[in-house]
C-alpha atoms as a PDB file:
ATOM      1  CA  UNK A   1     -14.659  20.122   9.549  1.00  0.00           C
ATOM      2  CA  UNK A   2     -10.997  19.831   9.011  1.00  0.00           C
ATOM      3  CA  UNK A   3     -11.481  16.625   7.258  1.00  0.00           C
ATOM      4  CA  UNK A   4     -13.674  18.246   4.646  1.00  0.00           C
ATOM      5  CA  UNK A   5     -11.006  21.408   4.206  1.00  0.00           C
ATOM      6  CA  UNK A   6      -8.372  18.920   3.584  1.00  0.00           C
ATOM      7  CA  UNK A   7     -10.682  16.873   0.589  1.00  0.00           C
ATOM      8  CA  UNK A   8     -11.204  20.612  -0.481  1.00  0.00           C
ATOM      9  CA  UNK A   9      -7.535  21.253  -1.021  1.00  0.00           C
ATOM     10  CA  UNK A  10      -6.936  18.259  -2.289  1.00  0.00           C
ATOM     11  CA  UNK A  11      -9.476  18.355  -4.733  1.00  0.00           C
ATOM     12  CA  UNK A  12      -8.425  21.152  -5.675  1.00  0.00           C
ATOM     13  CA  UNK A  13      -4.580  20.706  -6.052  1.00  0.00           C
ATOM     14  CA  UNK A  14      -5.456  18.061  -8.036  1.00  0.00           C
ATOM     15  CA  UNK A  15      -8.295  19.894 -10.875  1.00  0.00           C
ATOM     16  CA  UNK A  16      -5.451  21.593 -11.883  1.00  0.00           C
ATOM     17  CA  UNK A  17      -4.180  18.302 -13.385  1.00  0.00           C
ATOM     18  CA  UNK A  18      -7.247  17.669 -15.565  1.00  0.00           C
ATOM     19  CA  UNK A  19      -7.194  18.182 -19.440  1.00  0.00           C
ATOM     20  CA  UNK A  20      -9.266  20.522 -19.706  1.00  0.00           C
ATOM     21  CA  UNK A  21     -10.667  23.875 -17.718  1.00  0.00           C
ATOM     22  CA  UNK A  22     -14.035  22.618 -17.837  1.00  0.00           C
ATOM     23  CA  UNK A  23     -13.440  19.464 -15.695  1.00  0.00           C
ATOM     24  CA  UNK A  24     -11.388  21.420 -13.622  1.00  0.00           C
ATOM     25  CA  UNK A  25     -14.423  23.473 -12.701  1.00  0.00           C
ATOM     26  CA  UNK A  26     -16.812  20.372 -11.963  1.00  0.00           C
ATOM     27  CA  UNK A  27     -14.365  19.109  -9.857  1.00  0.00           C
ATOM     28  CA  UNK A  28     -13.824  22.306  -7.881  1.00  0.00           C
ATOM     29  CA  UNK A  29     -17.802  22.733  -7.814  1.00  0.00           C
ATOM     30  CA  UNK A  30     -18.171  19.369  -6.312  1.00  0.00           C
ATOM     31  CA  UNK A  31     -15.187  19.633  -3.689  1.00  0.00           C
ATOM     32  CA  UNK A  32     -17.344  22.993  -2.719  1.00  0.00           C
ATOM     33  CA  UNK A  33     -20.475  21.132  -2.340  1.00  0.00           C
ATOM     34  CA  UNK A  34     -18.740  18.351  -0.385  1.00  0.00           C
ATOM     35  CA  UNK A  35     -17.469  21.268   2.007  1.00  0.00           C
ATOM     36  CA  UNK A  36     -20.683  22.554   2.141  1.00  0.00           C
ATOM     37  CA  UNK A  37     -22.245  19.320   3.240  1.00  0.00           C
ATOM     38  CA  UNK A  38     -19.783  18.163   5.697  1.00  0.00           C
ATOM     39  CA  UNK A  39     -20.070  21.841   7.865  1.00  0.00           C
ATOM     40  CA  UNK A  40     -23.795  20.882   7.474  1.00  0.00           C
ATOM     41  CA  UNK A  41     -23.318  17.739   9.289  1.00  0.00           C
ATOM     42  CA  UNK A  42     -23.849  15.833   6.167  1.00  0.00           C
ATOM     43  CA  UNK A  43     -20.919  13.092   6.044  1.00  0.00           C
ATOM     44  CA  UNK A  44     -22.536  10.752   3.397  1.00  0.00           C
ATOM     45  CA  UNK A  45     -23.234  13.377   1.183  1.00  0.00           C
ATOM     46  CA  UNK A  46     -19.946  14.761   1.399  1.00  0.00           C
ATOM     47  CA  UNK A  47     -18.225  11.805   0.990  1.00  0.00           C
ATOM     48  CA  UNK A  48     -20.419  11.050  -2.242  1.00  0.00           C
ATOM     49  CA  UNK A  49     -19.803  14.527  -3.599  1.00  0.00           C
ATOM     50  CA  UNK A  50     -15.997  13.499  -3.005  1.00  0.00           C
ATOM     51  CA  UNK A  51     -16.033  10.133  -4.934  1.00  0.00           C
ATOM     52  CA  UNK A  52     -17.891  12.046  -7.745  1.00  0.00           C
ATOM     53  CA  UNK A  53     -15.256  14.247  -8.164  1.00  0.00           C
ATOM     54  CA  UNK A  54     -12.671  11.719  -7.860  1.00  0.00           C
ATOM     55  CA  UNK A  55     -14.018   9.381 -10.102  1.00  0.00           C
ATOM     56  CA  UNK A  56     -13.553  12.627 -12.798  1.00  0.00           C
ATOM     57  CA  UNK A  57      -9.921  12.593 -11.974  1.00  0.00           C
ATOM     58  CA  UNK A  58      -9.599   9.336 -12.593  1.00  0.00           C
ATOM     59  CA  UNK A  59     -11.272   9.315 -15.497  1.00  0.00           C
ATOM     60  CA  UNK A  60      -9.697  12.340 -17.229  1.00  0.00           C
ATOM     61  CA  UNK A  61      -6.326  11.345 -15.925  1.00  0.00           C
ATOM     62  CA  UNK A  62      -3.934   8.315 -17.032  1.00  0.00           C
ATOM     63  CA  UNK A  63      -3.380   5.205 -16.401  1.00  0.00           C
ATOM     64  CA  UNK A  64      -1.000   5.016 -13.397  1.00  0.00           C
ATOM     65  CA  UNK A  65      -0.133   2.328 -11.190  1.00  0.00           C
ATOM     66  CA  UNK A  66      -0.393   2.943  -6.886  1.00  0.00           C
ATOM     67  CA  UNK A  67       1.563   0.482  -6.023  1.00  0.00           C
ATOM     68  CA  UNK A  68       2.929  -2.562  -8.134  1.00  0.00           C
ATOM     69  CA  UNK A  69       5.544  -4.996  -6.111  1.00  0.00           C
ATOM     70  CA  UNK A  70       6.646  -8.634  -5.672  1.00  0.00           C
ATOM     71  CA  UNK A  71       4.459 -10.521  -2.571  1.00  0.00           C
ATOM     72  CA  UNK A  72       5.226 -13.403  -1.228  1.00  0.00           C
ATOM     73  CA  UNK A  73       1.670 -15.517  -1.702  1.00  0.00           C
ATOM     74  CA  UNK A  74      -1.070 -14.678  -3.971  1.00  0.00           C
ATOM     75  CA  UNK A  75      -2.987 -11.483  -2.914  1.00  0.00           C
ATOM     76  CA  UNK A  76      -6.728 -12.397  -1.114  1.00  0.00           C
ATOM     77  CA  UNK A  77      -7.949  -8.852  -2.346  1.00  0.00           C
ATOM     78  CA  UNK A  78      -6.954  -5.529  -2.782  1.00  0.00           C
ATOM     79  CA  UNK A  79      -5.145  -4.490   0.340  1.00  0.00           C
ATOM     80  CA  UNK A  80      -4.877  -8.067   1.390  1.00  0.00           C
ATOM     81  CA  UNK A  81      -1.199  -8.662   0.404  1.00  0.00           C
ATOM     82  CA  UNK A  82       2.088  -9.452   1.892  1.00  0.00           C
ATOM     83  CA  UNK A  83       5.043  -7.865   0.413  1.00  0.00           C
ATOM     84  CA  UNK A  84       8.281  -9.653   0.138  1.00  0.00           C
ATOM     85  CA  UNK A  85      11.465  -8.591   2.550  1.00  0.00           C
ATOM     86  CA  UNK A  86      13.339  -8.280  -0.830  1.00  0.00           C
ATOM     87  CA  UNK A  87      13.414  -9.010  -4.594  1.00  0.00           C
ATOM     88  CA  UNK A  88      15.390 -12.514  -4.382  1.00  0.00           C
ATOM     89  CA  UNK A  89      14.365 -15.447  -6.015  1.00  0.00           C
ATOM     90  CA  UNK A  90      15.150 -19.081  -4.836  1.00  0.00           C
ATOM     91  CA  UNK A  91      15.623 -21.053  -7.961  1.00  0.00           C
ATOM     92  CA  UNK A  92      12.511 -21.856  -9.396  1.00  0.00           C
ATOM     93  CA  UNK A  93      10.449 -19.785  -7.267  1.00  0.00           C
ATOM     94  CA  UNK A  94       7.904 -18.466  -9.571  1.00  0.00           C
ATOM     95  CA  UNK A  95       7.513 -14.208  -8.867  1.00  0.00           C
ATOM     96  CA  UNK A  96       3.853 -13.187  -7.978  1.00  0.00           C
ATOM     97  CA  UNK A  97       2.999  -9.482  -8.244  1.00  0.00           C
ATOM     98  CA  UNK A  98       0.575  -7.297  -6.925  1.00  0.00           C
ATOM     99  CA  UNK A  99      -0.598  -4.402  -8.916  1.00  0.00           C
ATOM    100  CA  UNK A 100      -3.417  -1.482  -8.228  1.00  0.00           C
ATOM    101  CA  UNK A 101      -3.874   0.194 -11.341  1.00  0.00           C
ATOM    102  CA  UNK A 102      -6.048   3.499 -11.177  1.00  0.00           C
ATOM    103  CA  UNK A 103      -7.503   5.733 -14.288  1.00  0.00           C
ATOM    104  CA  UNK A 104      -8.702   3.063 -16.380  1.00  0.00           C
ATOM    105  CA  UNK A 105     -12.242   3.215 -17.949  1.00  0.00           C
ATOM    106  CA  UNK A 106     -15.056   2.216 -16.769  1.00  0.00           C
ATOM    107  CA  UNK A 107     -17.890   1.650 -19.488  1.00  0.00           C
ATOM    108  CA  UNK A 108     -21.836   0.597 -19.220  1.00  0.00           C
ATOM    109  CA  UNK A 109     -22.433  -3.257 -20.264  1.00  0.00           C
ATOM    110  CA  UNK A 110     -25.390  -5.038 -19.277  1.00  0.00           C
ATOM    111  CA  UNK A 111     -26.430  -3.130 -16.708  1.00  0.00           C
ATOM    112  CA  UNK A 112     -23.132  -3.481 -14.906  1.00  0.00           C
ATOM    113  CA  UNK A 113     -19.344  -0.912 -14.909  1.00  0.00           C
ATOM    114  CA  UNK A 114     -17.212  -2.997 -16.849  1.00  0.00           C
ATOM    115  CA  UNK A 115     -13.484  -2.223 -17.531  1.00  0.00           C
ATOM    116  CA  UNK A 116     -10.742  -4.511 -19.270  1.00  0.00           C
ATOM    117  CA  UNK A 117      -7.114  -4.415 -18.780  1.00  0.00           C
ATOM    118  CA  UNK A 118      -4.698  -6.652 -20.743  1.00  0.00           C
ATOM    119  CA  UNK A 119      -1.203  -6.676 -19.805  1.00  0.00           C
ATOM    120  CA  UNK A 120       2.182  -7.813 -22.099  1.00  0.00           C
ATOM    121  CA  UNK A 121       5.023  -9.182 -20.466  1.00  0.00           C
ATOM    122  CA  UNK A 122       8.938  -8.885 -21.516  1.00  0.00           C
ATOM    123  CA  UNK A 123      11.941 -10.292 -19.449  1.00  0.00           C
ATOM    124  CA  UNK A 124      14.968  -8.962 -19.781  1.00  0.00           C
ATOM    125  CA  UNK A 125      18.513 -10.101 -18.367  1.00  0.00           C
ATOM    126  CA  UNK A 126      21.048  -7.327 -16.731  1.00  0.00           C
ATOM    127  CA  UNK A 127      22.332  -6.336 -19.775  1.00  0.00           C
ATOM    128  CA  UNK A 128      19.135  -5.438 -21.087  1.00  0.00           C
ATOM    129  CA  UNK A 129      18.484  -8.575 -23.321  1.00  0.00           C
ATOM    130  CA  UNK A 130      15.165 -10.005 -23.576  1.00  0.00           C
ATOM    131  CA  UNK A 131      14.682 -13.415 -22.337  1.00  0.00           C
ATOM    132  CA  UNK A 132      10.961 -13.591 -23.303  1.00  0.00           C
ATOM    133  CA  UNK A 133       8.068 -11.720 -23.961  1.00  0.00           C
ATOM    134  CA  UNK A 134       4.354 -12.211 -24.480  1.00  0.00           C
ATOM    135  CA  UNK A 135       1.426 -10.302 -25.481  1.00  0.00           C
ATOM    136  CA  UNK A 136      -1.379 -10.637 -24.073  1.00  0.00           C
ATOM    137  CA  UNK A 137       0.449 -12.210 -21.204  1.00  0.00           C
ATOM    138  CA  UNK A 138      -3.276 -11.640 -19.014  1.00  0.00           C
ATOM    139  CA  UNK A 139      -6.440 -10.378 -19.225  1.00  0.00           C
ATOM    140  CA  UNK A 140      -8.471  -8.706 -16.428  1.00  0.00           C
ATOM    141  CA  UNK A 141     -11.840  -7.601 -16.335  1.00  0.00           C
ATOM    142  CA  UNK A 142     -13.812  -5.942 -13.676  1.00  0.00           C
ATOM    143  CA  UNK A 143     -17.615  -6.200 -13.506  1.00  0.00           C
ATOM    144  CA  UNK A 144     -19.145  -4.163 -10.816  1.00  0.00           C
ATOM    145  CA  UNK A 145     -22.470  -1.747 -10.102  1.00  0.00           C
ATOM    146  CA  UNK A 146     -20.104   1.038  -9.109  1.00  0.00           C
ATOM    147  CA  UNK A 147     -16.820   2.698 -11.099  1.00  0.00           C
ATOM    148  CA  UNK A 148     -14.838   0.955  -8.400  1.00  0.00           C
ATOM    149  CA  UNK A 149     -11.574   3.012  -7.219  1.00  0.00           C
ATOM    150  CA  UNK A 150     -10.297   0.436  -5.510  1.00  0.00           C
ATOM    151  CA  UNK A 151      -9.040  -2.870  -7.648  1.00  0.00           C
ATOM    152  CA  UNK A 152      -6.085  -4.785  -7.392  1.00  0.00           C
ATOM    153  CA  UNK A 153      -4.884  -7.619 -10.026  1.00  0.00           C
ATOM    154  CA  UNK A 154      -2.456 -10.376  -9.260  1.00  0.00           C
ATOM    155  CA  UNK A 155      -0.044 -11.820 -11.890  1.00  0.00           C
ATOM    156  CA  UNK A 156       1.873 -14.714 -11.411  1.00  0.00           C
ATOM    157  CA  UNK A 157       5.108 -15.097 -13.606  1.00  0.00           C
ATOM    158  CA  UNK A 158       6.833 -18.710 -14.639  1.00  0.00           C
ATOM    159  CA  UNK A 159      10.393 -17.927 -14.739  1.00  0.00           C
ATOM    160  CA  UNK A 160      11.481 -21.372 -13.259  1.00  0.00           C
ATOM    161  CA  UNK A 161      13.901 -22.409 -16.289  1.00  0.00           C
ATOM    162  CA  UNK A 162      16.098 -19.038 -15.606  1.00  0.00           C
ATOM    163  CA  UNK A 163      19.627 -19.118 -14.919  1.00  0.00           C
ATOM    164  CA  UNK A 164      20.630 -17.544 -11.518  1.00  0.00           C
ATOM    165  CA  UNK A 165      21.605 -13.721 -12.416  1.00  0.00           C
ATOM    166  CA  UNK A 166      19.880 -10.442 -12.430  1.00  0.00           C
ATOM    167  CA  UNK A 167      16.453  -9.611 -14.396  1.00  0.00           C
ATOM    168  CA  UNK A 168      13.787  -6.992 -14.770  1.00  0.00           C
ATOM    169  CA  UNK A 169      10.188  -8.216 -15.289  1.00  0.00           C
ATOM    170  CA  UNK A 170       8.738  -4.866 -17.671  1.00  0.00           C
ATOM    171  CA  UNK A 171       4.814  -5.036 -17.789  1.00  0.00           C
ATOM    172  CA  UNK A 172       2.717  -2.740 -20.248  1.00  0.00           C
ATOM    173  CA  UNK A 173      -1.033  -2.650 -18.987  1.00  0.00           C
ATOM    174  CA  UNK A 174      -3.327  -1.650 -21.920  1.00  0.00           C
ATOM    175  CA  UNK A 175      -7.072  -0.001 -20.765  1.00  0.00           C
ATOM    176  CA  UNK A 176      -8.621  -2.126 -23.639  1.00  0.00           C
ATOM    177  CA  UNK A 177     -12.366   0.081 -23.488  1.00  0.00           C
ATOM    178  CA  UNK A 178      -9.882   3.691 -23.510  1.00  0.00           C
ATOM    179  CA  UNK A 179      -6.965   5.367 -25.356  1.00  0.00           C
ATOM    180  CA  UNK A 180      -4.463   4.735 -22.367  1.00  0.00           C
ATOM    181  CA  UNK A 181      -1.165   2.550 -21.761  1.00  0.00           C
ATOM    182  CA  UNK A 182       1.022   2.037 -18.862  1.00  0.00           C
ATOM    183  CA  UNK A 183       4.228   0.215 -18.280  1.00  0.00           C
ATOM    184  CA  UNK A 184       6.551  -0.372 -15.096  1.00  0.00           C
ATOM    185  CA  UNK A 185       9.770  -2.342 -14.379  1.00  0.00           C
ATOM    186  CA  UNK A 186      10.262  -4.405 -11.394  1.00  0.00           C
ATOM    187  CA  UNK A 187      13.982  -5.631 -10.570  1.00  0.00           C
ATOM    188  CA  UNK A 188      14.483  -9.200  -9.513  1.00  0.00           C
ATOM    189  CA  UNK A 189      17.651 -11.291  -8.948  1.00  0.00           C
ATOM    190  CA  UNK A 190      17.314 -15.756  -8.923  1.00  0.00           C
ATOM    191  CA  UNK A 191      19.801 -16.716  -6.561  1.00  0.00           C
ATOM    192  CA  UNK A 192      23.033 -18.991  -7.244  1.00  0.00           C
ATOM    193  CA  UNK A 193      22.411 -22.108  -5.107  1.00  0.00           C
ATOM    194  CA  UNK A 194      25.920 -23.412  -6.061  1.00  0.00           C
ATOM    195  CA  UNK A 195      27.790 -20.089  -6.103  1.00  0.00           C
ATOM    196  CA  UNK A 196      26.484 -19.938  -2.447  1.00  0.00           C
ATOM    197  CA  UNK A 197      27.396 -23.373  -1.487  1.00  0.00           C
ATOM    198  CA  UNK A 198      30.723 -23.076  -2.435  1.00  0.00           C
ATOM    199  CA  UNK A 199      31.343 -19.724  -0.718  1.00  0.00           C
ATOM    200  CA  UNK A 200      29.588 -21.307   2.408  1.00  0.00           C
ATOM    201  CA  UNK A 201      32.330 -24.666   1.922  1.00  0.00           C
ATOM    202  CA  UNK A 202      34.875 -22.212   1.846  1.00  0.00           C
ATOM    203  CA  UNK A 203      34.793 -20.877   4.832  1.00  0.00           C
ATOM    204  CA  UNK A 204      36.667 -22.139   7.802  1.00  0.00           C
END
């Protein structure tokens, strides 16, 4: 029972987020039912009556990013990732991200939920100066028989010809089948082989 009171609250913390008072109220209704059905003894329903009104915040909401950070192999799924110890780059390491992006659209295509993210790239050195950019950097699409809440994408970045120094790797994801844009910065640094060598010869 206290798991469905917490859902409930959080349900309804979050409705008052939504655009508009009417979806606040479905999503409130359904939180209730889910209530209702878990002090019944119902779990599945509950937990149904939960995604529904989840999958309405998701949809009336942006799109946001749960977690986006540098790993240190390509991810085997969503979940399935190892995070690097640090944002360091050995020269010509190439940087591999992983990225859960959440309140894109799901639309009906032959007979299957299909969504469509495209994502443009820009590099930019410590001062701010780009170093490259590319629209249309990668494409994802998703094809599934449920709106699925959780999907991960993996991007894998060739910066191998970089000078050692400081960078920012700036990604804007683009729902292609809704109105909605995202963008977030991750900080990386490629290391100075010969800087360290030296400092390393130095030493007595």
């Amino acid at each position: 029972m206290k798991h469905a009171a917490l859902c409930l609250t959080l349900a309804l913390a979050a409705a008052t987020g939504l655009g508009s008072a009417a979806g606040a109220q479905d999503v409130t209704a359904l939180a209730k039912q889910a209530q209702a059905a878990a002090k019944d003894g119902k779990a599945l329903e509950a937990y149904d009556k939960m995604r529904q009104a989840t999958l309405k915040m998701w949809t009336a909401g942006p799109l946001e990013f749960r977690k986006a950070l540098f790993v240190t192999k390509p991810p085997a799924g969503f979940g399935i990732y190892n995070p690097r110890p640090d944002s360091t780059f050995e020269p010509g390491e190439k940087l591999i991200l992983y990225v859960e992006p959440v309140g894109f659209t799901w639309k009906p295509k032959d007979g299957l939920n299909h969504a469509a993210l495209v994502a443009d790239l820009v590099l930019k050195d410590e001062e701010g100066t780009i170093m490259g950019q590319q629209e249309g950097f990668a494409t994802f699409t998703f094809d599934s028989r449920e709106e699925n809440l959780e999907v991960m994408s993996a991007v894998t970045i060739d910066f191998t010809e970089a000078p050692a120094g400081k960078y920012s790797a700036e990604l804007k994801f683009t729902d292609t089948l809704g109105d909605k844009s995202a963008t977030f910065t991750l900080p990386f640094e490629i290391k100075d082989e010969k800087a360290e060598e030296e400092a390393s010869n130095a030493q007595p």
